[in-house]
PDB file of N, CA and C in Angstrom:
ATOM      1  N   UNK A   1     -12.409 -15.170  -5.610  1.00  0.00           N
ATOM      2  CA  UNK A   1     -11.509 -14.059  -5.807  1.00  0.00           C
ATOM      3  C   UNK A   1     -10.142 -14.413  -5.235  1.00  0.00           C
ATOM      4  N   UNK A   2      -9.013 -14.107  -5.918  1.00  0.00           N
ATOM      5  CA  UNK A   2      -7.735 -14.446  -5.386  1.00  0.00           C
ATOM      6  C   UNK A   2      -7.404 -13.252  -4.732  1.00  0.00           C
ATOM      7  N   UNK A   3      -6.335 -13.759  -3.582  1.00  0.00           N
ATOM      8  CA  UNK A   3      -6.200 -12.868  -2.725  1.00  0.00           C
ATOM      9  C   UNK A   3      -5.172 -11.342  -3.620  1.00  0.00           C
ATOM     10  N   UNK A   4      -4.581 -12.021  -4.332  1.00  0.00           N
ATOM     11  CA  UNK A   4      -3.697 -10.664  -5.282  1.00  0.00           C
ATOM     12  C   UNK A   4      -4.676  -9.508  -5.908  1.00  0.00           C
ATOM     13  N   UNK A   5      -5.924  -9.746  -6.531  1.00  0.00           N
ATOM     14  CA  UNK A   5      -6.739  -8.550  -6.266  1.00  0.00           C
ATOM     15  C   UNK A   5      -7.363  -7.965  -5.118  1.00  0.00           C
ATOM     16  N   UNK A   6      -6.817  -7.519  -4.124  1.00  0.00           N
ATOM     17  CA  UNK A   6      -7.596  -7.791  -2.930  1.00  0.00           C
ATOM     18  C   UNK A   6      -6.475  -6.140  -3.186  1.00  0.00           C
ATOM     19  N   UNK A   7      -6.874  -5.021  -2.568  1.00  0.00           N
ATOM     20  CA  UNK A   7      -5.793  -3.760  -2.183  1.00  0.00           C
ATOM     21  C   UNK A   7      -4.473  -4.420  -1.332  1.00  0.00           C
ATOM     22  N   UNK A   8      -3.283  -3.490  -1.247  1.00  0.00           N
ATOM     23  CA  UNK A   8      -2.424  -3.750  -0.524  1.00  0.00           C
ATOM     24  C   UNK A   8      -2.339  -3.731   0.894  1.00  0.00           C
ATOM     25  N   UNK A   9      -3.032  -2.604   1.273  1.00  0.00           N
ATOM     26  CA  UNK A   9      -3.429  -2.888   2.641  1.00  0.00           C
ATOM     27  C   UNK A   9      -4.207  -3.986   3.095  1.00  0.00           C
ATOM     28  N   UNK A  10      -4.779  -4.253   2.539  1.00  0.00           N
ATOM     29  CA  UNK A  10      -5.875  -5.942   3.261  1.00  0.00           C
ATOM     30  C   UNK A  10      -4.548  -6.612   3.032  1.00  0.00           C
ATOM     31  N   UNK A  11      -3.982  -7.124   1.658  1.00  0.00           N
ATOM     32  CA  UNK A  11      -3.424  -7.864   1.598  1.00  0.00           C
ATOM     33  C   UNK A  11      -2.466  -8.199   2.782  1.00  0.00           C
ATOM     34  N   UNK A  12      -1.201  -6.853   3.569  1.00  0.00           N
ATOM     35  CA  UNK A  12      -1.006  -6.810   4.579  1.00  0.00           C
ATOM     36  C   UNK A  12      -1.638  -7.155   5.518  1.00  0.00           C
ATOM     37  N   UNK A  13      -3.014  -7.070   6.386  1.00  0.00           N
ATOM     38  CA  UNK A  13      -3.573  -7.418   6.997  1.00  0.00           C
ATOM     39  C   UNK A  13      -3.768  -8.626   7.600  1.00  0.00           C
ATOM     40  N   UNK A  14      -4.153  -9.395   5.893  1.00  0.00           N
ATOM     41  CA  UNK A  14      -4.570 -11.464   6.308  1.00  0.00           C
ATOM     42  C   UNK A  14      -3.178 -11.826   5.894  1.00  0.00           C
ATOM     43  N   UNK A  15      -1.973 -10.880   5.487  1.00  0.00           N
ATOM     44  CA  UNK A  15      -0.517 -11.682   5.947  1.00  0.00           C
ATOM     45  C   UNK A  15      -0.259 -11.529   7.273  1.00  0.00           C
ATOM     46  N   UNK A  16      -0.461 -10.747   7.972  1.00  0.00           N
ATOM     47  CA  UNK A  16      -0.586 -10.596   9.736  1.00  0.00           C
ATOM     48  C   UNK A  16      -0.997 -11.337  10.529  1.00  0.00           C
ATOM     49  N   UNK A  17      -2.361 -11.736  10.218  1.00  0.00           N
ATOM     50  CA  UNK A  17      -3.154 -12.872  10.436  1.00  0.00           C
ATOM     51  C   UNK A  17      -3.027 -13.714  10.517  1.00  0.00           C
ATOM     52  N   UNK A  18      -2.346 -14.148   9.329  1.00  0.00           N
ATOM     53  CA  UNK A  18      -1.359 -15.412   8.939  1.00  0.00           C
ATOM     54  C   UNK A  18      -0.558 -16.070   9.952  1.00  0.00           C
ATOM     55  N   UNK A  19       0.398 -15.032  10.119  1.00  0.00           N
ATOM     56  CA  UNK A  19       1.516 -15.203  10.595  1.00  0.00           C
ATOM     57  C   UNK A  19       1.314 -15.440  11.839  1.00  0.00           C
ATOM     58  N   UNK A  20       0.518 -14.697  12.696  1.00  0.00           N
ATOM     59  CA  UNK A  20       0.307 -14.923  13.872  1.00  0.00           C
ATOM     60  C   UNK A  20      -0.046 -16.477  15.024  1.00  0.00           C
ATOM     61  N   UNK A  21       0.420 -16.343  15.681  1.00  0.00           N
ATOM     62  CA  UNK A  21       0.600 -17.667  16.336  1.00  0.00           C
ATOM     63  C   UNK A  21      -0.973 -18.216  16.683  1.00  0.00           C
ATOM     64  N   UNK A  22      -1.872 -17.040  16.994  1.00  0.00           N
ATOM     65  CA  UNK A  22      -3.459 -17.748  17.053  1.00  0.00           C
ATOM     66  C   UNK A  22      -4.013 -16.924  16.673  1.00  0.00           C
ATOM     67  N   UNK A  23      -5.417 -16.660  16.816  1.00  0.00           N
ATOM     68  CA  UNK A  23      -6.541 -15.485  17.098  1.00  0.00           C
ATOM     69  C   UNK A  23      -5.906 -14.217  17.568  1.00  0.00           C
ATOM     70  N   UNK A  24      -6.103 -13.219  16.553  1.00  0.00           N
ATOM     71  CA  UNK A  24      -5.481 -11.549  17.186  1.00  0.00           C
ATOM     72  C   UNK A  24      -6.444 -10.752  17.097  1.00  0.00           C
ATOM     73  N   UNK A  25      -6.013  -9.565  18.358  1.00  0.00           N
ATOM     74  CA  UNK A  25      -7.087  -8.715  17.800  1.00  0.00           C
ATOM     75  C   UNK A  25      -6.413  -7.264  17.289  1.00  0.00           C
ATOM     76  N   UNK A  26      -7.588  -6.759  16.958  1.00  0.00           N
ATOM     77  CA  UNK A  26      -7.174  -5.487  16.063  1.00  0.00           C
ATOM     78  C   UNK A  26      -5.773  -4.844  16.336  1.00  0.00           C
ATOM     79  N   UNK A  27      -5.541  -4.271  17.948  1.00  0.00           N
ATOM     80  CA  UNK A  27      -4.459  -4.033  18.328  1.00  0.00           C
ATOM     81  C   UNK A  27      -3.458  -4.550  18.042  1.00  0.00           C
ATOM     82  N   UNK A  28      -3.308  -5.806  18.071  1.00  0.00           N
ATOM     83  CA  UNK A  28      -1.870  -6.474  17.575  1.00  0.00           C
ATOM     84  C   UNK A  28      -1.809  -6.605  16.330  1.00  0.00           C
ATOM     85  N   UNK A  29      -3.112  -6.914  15.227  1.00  0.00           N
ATOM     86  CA  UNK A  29      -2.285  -6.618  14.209  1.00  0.00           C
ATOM     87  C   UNK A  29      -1.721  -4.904  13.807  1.00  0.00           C
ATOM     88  N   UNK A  30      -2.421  -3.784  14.339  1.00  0.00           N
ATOM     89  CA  UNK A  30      -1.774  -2.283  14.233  1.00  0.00           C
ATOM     90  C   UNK A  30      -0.625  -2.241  14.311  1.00  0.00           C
ATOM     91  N   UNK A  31      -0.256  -3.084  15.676  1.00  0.00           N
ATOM     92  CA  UNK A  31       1.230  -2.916  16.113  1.00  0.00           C
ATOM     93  C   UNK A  31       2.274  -3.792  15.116  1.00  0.00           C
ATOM     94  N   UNK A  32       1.559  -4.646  14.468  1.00  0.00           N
ATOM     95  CA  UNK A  32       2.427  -5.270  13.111  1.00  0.00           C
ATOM     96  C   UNK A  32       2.850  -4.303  12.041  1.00  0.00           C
ATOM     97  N   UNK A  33       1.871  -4.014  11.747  1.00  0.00           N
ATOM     98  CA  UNK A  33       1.638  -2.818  10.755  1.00  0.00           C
ATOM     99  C   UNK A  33       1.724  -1.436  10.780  1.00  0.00           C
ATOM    100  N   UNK A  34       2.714  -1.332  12.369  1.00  0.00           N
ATOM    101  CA  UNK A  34       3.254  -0.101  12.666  1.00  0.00           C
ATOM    102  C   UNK A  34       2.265   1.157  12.658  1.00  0.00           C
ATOM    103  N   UNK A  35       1.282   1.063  13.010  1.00  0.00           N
ATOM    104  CA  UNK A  35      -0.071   1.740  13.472  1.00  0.00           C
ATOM    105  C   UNK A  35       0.153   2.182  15.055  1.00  0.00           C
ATOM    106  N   UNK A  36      -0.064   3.394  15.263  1.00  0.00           N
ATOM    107  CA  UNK A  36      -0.015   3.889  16.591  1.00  0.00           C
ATOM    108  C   UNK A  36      -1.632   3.589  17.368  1.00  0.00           C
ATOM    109  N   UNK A  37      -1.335   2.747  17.858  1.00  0.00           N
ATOM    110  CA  UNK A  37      -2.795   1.835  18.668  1.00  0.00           C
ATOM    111  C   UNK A  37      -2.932   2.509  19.913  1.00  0.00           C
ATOM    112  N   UNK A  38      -2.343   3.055  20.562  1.00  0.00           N
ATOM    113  CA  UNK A  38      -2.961   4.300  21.348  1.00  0.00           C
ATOM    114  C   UNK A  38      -3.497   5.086  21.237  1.00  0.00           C
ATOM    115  N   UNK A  39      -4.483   5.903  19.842  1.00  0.00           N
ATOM    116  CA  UNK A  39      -5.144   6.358  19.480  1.00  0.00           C
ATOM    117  C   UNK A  39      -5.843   5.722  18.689  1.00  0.00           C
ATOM    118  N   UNK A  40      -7.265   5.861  19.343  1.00  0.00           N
ATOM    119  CA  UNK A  40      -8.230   5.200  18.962  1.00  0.00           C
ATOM    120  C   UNK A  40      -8.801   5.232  17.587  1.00  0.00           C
ATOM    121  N   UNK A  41      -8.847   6.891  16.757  1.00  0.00           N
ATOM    122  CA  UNK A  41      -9.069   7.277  15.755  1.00  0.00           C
ATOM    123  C   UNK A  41      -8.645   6.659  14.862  1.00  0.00           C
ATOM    124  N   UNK A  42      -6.911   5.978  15.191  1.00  0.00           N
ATOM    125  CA  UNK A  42      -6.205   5.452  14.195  1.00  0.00           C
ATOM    126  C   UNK A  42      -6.623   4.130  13.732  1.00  0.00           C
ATOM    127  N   UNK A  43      -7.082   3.343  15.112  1.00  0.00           N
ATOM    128  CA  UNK A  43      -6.975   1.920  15.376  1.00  0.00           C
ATOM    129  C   UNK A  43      -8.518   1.722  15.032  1.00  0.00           C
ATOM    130  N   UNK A  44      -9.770   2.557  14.768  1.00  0.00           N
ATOM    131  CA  UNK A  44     -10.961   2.425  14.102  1.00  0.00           C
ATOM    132  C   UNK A  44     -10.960   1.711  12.446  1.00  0.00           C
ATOM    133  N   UNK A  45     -10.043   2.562  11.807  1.00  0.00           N
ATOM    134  CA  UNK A  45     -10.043   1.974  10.651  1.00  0.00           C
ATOM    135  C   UNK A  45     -10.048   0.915  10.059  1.00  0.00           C
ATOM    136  N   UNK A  46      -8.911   0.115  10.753  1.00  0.00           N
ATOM    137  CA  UNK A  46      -8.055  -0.849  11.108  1.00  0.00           C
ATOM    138  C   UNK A  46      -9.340  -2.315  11.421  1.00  0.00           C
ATOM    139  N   UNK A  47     -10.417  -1.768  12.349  1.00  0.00           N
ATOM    140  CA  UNK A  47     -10.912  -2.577  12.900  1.00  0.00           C
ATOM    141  C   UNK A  47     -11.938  -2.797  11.605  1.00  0.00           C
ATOM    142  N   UNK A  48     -12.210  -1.868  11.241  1.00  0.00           N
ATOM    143  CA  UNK A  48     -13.383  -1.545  10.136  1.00  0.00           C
ATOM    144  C   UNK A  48     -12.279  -2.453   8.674  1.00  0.00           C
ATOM    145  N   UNK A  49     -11.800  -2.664   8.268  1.00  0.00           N
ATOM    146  CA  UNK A  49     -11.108  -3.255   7.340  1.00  0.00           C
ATOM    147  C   UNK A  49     -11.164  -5.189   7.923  1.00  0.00           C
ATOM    148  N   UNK A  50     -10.997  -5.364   9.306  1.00  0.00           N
ATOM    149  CA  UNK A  50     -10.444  -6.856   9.383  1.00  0.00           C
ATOM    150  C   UNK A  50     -12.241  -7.014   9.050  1.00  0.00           C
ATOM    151  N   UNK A  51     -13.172  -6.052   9.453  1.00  0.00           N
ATOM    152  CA  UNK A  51     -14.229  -6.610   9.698  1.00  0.00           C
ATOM    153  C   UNK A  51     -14.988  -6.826   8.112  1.00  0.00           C
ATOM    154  N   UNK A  52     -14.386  -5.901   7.284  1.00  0.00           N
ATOM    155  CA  UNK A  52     -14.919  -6.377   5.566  1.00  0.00           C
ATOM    156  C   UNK A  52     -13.975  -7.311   5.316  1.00  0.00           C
ATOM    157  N   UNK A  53     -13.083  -7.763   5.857  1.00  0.00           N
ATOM    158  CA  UNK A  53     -12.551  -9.399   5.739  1.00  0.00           C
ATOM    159  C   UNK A  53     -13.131 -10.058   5.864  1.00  0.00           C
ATOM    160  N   UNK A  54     -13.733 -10.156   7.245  1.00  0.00           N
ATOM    161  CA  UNK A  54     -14.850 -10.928   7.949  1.00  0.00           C
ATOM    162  C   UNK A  54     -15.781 -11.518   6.727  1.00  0.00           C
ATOM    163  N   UNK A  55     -16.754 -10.366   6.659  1.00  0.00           N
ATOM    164  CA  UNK A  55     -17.906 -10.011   5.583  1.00  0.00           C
ATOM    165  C   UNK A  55     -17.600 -10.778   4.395  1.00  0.00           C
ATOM    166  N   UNK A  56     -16.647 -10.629   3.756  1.00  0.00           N
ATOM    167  CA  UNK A  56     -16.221 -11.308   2.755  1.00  0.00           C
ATOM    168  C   UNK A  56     -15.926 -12.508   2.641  1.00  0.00           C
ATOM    169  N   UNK A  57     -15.535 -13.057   3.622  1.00  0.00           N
ATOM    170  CA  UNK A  57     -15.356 -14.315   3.324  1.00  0.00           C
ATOM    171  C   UNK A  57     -13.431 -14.324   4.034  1.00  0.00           C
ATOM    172  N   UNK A  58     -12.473 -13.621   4.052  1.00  0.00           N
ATOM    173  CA  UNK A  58     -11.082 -14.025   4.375  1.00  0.00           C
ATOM    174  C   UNK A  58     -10.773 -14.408   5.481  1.00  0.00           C
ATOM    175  N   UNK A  59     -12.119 -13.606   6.399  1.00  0.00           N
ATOM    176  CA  UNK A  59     -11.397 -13.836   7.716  1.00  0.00           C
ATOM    177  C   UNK A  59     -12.372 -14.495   8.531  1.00  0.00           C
ATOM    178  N   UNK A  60     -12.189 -14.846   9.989  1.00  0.00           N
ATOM    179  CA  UNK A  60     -13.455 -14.928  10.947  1.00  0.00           C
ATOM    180  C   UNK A  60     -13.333 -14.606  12.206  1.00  0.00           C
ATOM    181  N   UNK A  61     -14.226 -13.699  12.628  1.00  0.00           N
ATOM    182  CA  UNK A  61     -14.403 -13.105  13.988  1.00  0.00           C
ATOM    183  C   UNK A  61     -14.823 -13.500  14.901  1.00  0.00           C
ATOM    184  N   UNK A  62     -14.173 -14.415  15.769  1.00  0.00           N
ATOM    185  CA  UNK A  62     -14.347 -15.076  17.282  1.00  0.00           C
ATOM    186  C   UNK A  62     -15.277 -14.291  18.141  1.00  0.00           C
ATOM    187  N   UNK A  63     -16.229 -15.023  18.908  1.00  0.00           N
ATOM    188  CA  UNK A  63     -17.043 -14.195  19.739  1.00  0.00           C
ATOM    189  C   UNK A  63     -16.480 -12.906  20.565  1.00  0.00           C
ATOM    190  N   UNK A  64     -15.392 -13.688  21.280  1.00  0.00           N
ATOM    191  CA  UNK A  64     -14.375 -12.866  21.973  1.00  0.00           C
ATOM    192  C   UNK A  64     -13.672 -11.455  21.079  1.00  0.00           C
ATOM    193  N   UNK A  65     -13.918 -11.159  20.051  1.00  0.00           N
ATOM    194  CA  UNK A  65     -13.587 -10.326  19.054  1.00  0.00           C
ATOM    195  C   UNK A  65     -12.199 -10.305  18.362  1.00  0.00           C
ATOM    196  N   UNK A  66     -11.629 -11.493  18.845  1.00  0.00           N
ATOM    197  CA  UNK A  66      -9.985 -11.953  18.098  1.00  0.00           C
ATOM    198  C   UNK A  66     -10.593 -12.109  16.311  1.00  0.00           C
ATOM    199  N   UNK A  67      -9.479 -11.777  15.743  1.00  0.00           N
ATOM    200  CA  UNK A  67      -9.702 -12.505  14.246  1.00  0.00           C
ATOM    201  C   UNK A  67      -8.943 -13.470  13.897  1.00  0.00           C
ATOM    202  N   UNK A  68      -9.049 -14.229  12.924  1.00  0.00           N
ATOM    203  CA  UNK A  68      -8.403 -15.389  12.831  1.00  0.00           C
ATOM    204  C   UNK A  68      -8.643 -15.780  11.134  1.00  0.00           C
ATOM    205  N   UNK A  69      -7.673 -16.720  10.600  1.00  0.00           N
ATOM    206  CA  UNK A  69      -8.031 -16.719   9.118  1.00  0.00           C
ATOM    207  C   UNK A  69      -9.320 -18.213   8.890  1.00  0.00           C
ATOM    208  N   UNK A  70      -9.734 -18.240   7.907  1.00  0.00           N
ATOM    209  CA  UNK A  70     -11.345 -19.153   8.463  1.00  0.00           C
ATOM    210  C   UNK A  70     -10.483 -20.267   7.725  1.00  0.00           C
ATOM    211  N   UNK A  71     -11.301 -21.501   8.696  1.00  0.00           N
ATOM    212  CA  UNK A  71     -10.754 -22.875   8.179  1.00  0.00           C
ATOM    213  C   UNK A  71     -10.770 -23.425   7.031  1.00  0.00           C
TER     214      UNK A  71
END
């Protein structure tokens, strides 16, 4: 699957990912994506999305719970 069918929000997401200098976790990418990460309610979603990245195949989830894009 190419990443252009993928929704716009993911797509945002593993460009975050991307960009990032190593392994992030949920919080920092929110704060990319201008997500108020002091509320937890908000920052659930968020976590629940990198993690059907995961699942899928885009991303990979470090023990430590950072995400990162897979090799």
């Amino acid at each position: 699957m190419n990443e252009t069918m993928l929704p716009p929000d993911y797509q945002r997401i593993l460009a975050v990912v991307r960009q990032a200098a190593g392994p992030v976790m949920a919080r920092q990418v929110g704060d990319a994506l201008g997500i108020d990460v002091s509320v937890r309610s908000k920052l659930e979603p968020l976590r629940g999305k990198l993690v059907r990245l995961v699942d899928r195949g885009w991303l990979r989830k470090l023990p430590d719970g950072r995400f990162t894009t897979r090799l």
